[in-house]
N, C-alpha and C. Protein backbone atom coordinates (compact mmCIF):
# COMPACT_ATOMS: atom_id res chain seq x y z
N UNK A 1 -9.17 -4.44 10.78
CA UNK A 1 -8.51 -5.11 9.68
C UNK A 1 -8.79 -4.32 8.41
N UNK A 2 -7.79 -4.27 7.40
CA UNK A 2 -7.57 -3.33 6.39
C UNK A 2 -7.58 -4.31 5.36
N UNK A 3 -8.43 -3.98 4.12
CA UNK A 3 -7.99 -4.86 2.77
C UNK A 3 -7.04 -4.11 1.88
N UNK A 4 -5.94 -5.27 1.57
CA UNK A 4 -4.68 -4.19 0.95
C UNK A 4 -5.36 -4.62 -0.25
N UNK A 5 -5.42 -3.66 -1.80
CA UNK A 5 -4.82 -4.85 -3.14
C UNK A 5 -3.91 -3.86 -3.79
N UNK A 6 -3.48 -4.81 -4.49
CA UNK A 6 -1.81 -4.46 -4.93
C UNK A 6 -2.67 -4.12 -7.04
N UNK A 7 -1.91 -3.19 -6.93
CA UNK A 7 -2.40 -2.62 -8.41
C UNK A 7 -1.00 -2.83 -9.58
N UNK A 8 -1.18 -2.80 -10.66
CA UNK A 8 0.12 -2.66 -11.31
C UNK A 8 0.97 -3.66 -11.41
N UNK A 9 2.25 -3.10 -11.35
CA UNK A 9 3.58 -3.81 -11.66
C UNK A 9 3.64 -4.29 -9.92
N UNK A 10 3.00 -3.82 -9.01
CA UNK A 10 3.38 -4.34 -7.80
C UNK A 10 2.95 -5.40 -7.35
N UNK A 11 2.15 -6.07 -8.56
CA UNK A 11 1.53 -7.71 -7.63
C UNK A 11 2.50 -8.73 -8.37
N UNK A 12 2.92 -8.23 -9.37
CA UNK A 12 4.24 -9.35 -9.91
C UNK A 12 5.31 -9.40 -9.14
N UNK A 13 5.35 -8.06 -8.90
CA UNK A 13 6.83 -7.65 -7.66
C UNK A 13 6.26 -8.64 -6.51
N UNK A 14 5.39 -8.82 -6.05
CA UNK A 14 4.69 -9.70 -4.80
C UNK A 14 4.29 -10.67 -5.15
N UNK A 15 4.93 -11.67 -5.90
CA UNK A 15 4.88 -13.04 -6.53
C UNK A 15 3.43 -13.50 -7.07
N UNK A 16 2.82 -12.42 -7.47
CA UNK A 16 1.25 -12.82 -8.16
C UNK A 16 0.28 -12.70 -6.87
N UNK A 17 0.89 -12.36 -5.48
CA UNK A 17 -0.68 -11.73 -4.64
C UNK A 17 -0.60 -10.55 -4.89
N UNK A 18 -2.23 -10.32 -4.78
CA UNK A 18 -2.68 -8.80 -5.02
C UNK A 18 -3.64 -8.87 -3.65
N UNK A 19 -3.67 -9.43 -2.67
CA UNK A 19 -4.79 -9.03 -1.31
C UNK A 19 -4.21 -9.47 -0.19
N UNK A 20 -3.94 -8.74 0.59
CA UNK A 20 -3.34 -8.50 2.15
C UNK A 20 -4.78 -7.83 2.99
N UNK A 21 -4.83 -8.68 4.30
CA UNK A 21 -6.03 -7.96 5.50
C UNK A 21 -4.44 -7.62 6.28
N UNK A 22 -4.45 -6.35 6.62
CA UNK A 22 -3.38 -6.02 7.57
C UNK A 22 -4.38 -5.06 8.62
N UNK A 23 -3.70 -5.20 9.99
CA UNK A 23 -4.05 -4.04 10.95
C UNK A 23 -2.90 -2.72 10.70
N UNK A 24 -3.69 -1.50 10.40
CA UNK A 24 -2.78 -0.85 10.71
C UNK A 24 -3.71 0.33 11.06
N UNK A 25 -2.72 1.76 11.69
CA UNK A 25 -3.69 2.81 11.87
C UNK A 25 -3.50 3.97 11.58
N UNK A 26 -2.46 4.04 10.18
CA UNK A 26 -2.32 5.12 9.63
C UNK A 26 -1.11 4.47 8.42
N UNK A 27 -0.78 5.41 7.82
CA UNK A 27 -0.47 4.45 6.31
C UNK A 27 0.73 4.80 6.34
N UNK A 28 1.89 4.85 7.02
CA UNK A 28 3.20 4.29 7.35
C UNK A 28 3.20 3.35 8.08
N UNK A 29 2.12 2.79 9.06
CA UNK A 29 2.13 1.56 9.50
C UNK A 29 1.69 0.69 8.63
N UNK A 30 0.94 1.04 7.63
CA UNK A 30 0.25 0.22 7.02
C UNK A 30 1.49 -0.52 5.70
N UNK A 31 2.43 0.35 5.32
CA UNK A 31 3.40 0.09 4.40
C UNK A 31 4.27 -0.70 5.20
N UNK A 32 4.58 -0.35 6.37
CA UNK A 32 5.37 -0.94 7.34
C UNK A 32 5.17 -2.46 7.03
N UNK A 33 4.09 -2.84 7.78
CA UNK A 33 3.29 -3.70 7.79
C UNK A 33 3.08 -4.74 6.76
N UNK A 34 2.89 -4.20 5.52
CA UNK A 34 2.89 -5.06 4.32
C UNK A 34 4.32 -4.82 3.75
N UNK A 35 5.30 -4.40 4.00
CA UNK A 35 6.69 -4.91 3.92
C UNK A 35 7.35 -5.97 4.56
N UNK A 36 6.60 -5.97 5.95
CA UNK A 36 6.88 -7.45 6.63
C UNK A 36 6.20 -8.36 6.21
N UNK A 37 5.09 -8.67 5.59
CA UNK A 37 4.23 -9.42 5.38
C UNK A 37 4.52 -10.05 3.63
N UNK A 38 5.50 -9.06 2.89
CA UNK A 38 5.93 -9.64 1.77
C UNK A 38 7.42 -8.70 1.16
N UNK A 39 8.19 -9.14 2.50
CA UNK A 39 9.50 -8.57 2.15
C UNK A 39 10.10 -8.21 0.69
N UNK A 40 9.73 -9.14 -0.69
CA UNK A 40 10.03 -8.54 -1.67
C UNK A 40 9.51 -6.99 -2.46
N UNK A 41 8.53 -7.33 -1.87
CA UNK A 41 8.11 -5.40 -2.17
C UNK A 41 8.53 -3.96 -1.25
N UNK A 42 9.03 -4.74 -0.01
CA UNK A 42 9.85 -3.71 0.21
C UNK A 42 10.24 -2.74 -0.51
N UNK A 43 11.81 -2.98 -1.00
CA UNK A 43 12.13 -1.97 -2.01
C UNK A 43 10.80 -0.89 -3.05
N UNK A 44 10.41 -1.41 -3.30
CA UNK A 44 9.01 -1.15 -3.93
C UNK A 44 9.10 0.05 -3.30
N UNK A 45 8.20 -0.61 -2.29
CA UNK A 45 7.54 0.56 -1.47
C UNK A 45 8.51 1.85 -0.91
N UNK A 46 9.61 1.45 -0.51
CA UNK A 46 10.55 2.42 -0.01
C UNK A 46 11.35 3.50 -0.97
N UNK A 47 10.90 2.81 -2.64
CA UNK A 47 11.06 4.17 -3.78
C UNK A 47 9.69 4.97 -3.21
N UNK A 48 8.54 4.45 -3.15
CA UNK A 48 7.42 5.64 -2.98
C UNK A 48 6.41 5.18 -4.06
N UNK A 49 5.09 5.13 -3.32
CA UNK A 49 3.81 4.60 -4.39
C UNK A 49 2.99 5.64 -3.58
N UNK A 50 1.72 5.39 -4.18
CA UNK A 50 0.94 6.43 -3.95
C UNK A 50 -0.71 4.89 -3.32
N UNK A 51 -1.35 5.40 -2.51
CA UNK A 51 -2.29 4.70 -1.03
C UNK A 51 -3.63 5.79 -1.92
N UNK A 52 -4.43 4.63 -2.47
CA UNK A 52 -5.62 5.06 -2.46
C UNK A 52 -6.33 4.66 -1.12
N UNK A 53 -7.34 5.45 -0.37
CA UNK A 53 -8.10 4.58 0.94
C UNK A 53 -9.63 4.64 0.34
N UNK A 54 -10.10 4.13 0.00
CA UNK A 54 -11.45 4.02 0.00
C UNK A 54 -12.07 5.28 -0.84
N UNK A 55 -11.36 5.15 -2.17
CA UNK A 55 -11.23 6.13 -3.45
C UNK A 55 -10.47 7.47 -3.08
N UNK A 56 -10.05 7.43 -2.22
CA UNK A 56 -9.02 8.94 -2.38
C UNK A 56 -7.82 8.33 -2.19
N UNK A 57 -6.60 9.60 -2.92
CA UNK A 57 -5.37 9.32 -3.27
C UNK A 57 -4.68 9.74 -2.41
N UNK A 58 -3.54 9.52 -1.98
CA UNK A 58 -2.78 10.34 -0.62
C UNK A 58 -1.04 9.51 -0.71
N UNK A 59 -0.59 10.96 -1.10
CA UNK A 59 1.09 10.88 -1.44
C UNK A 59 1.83 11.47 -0.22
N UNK A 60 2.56 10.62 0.14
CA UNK A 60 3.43 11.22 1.18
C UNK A 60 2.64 11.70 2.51
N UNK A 61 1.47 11.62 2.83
CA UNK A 61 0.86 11.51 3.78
C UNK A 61 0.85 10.34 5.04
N UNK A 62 1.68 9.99 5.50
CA UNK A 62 2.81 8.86 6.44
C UNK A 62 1.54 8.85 7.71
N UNK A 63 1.10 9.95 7.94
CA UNK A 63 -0.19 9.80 9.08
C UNK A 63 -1.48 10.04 9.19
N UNK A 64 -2.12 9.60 7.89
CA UNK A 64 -3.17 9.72 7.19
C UNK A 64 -3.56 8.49 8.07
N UNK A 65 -4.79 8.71 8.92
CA UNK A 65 -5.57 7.37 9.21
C UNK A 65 -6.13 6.37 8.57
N UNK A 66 -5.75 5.31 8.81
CA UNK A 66 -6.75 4.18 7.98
C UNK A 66 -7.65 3.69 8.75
N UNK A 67 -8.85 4.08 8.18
CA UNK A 67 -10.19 3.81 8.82
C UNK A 67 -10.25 2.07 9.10
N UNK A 68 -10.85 1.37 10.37
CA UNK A 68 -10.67 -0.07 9.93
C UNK A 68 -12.33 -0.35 8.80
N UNK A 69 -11.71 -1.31 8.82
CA UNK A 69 -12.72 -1.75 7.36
C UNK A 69 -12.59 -1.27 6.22
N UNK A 70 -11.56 -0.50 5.88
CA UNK A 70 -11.38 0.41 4.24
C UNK A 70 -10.78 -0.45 3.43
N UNK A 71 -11.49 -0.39 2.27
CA UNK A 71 -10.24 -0.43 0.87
C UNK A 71 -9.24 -0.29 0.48
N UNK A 72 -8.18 -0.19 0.66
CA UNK A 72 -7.08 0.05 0.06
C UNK A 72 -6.33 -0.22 -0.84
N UNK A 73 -5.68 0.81 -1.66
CA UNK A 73 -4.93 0.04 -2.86
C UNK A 73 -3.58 0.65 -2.51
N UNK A 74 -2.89 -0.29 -3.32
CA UNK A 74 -1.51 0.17 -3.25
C UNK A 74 -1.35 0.74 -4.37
N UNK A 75 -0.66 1.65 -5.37
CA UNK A 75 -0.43 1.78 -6.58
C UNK A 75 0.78 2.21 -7.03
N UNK A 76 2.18 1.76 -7.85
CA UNK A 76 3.24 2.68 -8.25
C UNK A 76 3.00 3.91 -8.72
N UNK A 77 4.10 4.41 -7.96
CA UNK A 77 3.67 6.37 -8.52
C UNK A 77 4.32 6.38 -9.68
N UNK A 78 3.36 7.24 -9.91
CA UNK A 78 3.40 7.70 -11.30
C UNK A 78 4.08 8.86 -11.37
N UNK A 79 5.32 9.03 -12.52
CA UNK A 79 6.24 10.20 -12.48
C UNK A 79 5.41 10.68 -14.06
N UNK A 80 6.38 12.12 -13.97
CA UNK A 80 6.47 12.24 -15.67
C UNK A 80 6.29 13.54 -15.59
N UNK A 81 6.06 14.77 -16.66
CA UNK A 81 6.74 15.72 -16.50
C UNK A 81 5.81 16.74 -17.57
């Protein structure tokens, strides 16, 4: 079991939760996963955020393992130039 929390503009997008325990075992399942579990962030997620695991950052890394028992955050990516 994985602790999600939702950072940002994404826990309003998720009606004011910020903590999901999901199973998952790598962090396209894990987005998977908490898209079913709060279909309005879908969209969210399917622009692209950025998966801290247990203080490291990891973009676009779809098969990055999630250790069970880790931290996780969700966070909107950050653009800009």
């Amino acid at each position: 079991m994985v602790k999600v929390m939702l950072g940002g503009t994404l826990k309003s997008a998720a009606g004011g939760t910020s903590e999901f325990d999901l199973e998952a075992g790598d962090i396209k399942e894990l987005l998977d996963r908490l898209g079913e579990a709060c279909p309005e962030l879908k969209p969210r997620l399917d622009k692209g955020v950025a998966v801290a695991i247990d203080g490291r950052i990891y973009r676009n890394a779809w098969f990055e393992p999630v250790p069970p028992d880790s931290e996780v955050f969700i966070l909107p990516r950050m653009s800009g130039g």
